[in-house]
Protein backbone atom coordinates (compact mmCIF):
# COMPACT_ATOMS: atom_id res chain seq x y z
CA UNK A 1 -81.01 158.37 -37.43
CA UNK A 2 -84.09 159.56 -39.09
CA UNK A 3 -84.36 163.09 -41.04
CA UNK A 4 -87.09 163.43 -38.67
CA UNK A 5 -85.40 162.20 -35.57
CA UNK A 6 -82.62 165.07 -36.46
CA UNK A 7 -84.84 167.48 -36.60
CA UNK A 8 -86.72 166.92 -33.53
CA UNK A 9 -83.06 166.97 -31.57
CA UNK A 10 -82.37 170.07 -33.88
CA UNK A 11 -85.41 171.51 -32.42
CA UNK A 12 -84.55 171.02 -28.44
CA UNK A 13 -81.06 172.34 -28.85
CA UNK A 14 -82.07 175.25 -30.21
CA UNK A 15 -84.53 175.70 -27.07
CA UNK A 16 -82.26 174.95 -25.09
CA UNK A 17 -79.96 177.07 -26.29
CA UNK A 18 -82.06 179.84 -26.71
CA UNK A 19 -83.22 179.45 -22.93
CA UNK A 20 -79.99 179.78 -22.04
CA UNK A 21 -78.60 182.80 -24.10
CA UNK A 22 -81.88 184.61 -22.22
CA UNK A 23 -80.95 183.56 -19.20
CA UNK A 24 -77.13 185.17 -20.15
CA UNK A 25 -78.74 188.78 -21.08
CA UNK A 26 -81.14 188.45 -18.09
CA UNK A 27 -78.07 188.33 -15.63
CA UNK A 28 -75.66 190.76 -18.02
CA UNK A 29 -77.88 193.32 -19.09
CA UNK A 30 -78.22 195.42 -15.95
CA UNK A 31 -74.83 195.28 -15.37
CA UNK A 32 -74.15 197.02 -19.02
CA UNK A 33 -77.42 199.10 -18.52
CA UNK A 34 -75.30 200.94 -15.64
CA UNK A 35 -72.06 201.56 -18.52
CA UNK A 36 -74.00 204.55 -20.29
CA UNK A 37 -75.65 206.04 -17.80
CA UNK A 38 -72.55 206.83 -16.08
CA UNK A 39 -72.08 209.00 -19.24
CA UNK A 40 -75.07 211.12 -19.21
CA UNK A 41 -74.81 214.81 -19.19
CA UNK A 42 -78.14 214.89 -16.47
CA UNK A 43 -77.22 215.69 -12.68
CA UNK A 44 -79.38 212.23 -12.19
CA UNK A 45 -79.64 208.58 -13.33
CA UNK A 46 -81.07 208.38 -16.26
CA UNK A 47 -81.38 205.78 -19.04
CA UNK A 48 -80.98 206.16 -21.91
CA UNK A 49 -78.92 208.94 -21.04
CA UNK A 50 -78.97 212.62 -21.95
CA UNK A 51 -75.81 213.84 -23.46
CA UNK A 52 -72.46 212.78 -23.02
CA UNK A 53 -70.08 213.53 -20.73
CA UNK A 54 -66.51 212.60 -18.61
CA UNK A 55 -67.08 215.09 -16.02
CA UNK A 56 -68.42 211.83 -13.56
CA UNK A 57 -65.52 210.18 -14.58
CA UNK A 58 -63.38 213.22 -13.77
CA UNK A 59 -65.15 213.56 -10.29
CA UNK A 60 -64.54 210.54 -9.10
CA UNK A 61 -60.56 210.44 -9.64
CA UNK A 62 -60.51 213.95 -8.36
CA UNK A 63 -62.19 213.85 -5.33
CA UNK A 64 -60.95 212.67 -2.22
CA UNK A 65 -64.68 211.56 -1.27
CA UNK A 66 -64.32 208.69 -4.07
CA UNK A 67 -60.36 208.50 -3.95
CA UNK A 68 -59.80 207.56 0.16
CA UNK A 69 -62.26 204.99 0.41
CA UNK A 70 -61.02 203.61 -3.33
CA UNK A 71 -57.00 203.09 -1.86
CA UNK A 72 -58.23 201.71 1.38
CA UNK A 73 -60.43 199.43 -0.61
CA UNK A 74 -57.33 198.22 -2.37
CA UNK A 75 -55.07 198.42 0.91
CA UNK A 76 -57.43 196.10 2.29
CA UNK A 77 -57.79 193.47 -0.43
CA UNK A 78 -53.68 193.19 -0.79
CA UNK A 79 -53.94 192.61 2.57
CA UNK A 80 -56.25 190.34 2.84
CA UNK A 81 -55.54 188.70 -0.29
CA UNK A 82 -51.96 187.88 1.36
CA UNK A 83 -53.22 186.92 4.30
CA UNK A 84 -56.22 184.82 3.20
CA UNK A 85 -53.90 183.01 0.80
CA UNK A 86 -51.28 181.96 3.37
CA UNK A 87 -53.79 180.69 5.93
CA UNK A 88 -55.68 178.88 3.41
CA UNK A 89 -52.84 177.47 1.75
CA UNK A 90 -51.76 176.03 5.31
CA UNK A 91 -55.64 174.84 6.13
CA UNK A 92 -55.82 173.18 2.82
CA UNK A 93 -52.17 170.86 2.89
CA UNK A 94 -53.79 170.21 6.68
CA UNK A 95 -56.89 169.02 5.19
CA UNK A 96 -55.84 167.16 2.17
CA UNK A 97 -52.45 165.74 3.58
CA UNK A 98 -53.41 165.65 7.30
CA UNK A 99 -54.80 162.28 8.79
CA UNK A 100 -57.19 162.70 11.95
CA UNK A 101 -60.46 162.65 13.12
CA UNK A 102 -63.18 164.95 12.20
CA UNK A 103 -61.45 165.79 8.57
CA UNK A 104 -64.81 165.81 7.02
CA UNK A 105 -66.10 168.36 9.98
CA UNK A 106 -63.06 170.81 9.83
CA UNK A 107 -63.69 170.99 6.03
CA UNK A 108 -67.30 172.26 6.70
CA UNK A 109 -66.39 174.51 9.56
CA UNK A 110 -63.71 176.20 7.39
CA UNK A 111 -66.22 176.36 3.95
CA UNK A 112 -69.27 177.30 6.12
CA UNK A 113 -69.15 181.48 5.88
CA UNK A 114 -69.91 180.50 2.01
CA UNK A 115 -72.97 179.00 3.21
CA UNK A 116 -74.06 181.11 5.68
CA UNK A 117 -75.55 184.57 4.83
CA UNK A 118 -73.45 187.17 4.52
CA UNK A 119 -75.71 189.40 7.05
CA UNK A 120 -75.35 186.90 9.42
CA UNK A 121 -71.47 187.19 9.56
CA UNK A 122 -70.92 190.58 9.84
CA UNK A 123 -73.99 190.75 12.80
CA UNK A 124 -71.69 188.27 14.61
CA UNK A 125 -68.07 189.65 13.34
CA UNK A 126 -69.83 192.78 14.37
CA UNK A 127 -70.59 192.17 18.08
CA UNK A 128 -66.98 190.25 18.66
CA UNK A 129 -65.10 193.14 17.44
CA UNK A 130 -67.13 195.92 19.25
CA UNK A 131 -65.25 193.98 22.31
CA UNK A 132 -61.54 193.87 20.88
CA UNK A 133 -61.78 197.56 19.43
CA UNK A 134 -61.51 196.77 16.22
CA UNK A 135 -63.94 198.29 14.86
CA UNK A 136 -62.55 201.07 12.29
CA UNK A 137 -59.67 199.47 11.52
CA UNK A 138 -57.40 198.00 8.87
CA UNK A 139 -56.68 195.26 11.13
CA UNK A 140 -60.49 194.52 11.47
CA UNK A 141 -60.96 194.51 7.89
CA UNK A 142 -58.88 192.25 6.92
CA UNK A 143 -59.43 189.77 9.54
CA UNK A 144 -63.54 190.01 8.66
CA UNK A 145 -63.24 189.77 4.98
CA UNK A 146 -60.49 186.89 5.69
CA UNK A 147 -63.64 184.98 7.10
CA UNK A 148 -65.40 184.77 4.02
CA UNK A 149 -61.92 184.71 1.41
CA UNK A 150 -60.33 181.88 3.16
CA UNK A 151 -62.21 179.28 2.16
CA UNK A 152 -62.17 180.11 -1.51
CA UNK A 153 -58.28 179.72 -1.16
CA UNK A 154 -59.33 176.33 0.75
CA UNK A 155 -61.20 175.27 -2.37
CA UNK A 156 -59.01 176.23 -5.22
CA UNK A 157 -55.67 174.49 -3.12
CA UNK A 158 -57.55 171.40 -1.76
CA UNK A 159 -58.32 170.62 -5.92
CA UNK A 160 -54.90 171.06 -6.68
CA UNK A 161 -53.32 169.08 -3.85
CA UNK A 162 -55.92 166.63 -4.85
CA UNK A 163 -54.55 166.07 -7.97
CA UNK A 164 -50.67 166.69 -7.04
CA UNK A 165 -48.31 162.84 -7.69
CA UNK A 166 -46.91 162.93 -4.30
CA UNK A 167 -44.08 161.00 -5.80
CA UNK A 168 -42.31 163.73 -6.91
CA UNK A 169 -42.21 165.05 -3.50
CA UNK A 170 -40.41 161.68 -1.92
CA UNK A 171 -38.06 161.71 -5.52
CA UNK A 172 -37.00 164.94 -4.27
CA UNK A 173 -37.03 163.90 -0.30
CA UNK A 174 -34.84 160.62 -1.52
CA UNK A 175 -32.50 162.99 -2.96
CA UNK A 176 -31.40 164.85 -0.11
CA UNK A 177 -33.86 168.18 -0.50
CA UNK A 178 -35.00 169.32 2.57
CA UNK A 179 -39.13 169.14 3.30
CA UNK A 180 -38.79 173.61 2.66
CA UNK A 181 -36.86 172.85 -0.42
CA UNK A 182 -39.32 170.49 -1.65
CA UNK A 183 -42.47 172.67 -0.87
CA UNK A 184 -40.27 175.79 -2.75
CA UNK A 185 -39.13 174.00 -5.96
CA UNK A 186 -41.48 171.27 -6.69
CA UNK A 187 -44.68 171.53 -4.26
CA UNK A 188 -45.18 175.31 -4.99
CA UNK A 189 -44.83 175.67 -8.68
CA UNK A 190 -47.19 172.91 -9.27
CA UNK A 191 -49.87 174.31 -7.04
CA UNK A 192 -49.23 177.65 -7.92
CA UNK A 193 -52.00 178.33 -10.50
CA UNK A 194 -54.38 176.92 -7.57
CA UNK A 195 -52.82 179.32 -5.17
CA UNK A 196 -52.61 182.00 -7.97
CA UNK A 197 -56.48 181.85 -8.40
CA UNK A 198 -57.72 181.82 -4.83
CA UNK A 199 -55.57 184.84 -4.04
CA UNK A 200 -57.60 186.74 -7.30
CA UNK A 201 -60.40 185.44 -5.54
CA UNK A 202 -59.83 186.57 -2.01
CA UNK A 203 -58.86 190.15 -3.99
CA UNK A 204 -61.87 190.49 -5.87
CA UNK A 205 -64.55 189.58 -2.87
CA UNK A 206 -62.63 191.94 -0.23
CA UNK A 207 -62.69 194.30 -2.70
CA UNK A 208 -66.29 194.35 -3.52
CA UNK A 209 -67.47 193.21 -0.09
CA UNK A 210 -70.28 195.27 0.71
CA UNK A 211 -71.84 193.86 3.69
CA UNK A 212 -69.41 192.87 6.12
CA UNK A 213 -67.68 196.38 5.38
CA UNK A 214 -70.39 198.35 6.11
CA UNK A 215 -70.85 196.87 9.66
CA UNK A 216 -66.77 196.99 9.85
CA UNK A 217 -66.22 200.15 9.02
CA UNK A 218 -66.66 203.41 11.19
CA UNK A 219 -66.97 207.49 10.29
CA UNK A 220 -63.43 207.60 9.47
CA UNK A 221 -62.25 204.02 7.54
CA UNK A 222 -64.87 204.31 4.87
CA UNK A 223 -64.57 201.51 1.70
CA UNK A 224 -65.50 201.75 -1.22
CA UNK A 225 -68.93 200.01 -1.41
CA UNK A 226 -69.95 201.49 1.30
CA UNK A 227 -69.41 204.83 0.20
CA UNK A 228 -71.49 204.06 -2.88
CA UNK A 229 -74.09 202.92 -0.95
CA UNK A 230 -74.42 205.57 1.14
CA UNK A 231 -74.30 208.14 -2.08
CA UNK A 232 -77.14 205.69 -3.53
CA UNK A 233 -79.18 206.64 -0.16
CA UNK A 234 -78.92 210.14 -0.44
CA UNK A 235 -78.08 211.40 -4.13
CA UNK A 236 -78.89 209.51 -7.33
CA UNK A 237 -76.22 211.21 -9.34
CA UNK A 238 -74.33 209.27 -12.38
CA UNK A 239 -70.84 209.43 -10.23
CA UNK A 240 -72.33 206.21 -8.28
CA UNK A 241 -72.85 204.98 -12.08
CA UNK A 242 -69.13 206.04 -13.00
CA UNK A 243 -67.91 204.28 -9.49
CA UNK A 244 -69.91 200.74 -10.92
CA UNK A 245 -68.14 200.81 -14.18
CA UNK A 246 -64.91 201.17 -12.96
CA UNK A 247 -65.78 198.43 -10.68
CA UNK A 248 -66.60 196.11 -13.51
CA UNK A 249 -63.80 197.17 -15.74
CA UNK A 250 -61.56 196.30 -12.66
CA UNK A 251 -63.28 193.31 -11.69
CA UNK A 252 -63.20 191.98 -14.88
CA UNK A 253 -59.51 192.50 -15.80
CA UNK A 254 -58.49 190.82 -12.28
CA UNK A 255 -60.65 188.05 -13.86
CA UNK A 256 -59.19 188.07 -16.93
CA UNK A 257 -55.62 187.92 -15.23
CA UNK A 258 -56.95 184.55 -12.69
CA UNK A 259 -57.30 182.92 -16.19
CA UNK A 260 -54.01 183.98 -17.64
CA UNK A 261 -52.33 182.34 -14.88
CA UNK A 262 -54.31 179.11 -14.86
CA UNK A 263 -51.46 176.29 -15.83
CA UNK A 264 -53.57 174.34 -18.24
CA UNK A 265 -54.61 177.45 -20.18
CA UNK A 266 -50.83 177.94 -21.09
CA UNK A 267 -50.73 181.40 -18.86
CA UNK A 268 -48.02 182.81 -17.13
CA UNK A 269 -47.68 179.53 -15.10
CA UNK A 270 -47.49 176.81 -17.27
CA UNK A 271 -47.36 173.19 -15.98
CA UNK A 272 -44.52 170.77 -16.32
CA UNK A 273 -43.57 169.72 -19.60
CA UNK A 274 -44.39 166.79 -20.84
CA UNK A 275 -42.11 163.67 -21.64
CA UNK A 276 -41.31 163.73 -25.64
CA UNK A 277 -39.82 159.64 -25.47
CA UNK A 278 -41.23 156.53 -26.51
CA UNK A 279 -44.33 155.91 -25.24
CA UNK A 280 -43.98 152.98 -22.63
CA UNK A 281 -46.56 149.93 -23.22
């Protein structure tokens, strides 16, 4: 390779990389733009901010305005963070294990609220449960942000069934372990990072599910995002600022956590160990 050659290749990854670090601050940058102004001292959004203050901070944790919509917000996501994670589980050993007709179309079906959009979902979860009542309650929520979690938990399963030996399942089968015993000691704890991370997943986007909540939810039941976009409608306030950043801060520790527990990170579920013998030729 030439000196100039090496240059010239020096010269496009540094482009490149340089497009992409822009790119980085271009997406990041609002999102930290919204961590000081929820500190300013103004009774308005302001940035840079005037002052510095808790007192948003304070209001927020204080008032039952923020507080009732922020532990039915969580309510719902454990909920539908269990729920999502058992159904998917199920849907996914169906798909990946399961031999019938139409495989390839049941996939789609089940992955399809990713693809559609989201307004278009809660229109139509909207009508159908304006005519079973539920409407309002913690029974409708979790069934409507179940729609779009599910097939996360499809996803992150389906890859690690795909890549599961079946053989230790018939080892264990051969040695007397009934099929529950099998799934509990040696399906389970293989697939449990995959499991792990689409229940963080189903968390984090019932949590933070603004759209289909707002058609969801009546007077009374009230999330979270939908109580900051209603305070965004009619005030402009740095509590809505405070709300965000502890958003973020929770979002990104729940994150943080999936991660943790991914088995070939060495988290808190760490895969099988490997043999130490004599490599076989």
């Amino acid at each position: 390779m030439t000196q100039a050659h090496y240059f010239r290749r020096l010269r496009v990854a540094a482009v490149v990389y340089g497009f992409a670090v822009l790119v980085l601050l271009f997406l990041v940058l609002p999102v930290l733009i919204v961590v000081p102004m929820s500190f300013s001292d103004t009774n308005y959004l302001a940035f840079p901010p005037k002052g510095f203050t808790w007192r948003w901070y304070e209001e927020i944790f204080a008032e039952s305005t923020w507080t009732k919509p922020a532990w039915l917000s969580i309510r719902i996501a454990v909920l539908t963070a269990a729920f999502s994670t058992v159904i998917g589980t199920a849907a996914a050993f169906a798909i990946v294990r399961g031999k019938f007709r139409g495989k390839a179309a049941v996939r789609l079906f089940i992955v399809s609220p990713i693809i559609a959009p989201n307004i278009v979902v809660a229109i139509a979860v909207f009508f159908a449960f304006v005519q079973l009542r539920l409407i309002g309650t913690t029974l409708g929520f979790v069934l409507a942000h179940s729609i779009l979690c599910v097939p996360f938990v499809v996803l992150t399963v389906g890859a690690a069934l795909e890549r599961f030996d079946t053989d230790l399942e018939l080892a264990a089968l051969g040695l007397g372990a009934s099929r529950f015993a099998t799934f509990r000691y040696v399906t389970l704890p293989i697939i449990l990072p995959g499991v792990a991370g689409g229940a963080v997943f189903s968390f984090l986007i019932s949590f933070d599910e603004p759209v289909i909540s707002y058609f969801v939810s009546s007077v009374r039941q009230a999330t979270l995002p939908r109580v900051v976009f209603q305070n965004i409608e009619t005030s402009v306030e740095p509590n809505v600022a405070a709300v965000s950043t502890v958003l973020l801060i929770v979002s990104t520790s729940i994150v943080v956590l999936g991660m943790a527990l991914r088995r070939d990170t060495g988290g808190l579920f760490p895969g099988p160990a490997k043999p130490t013998g004599p490599k076989q030729e």
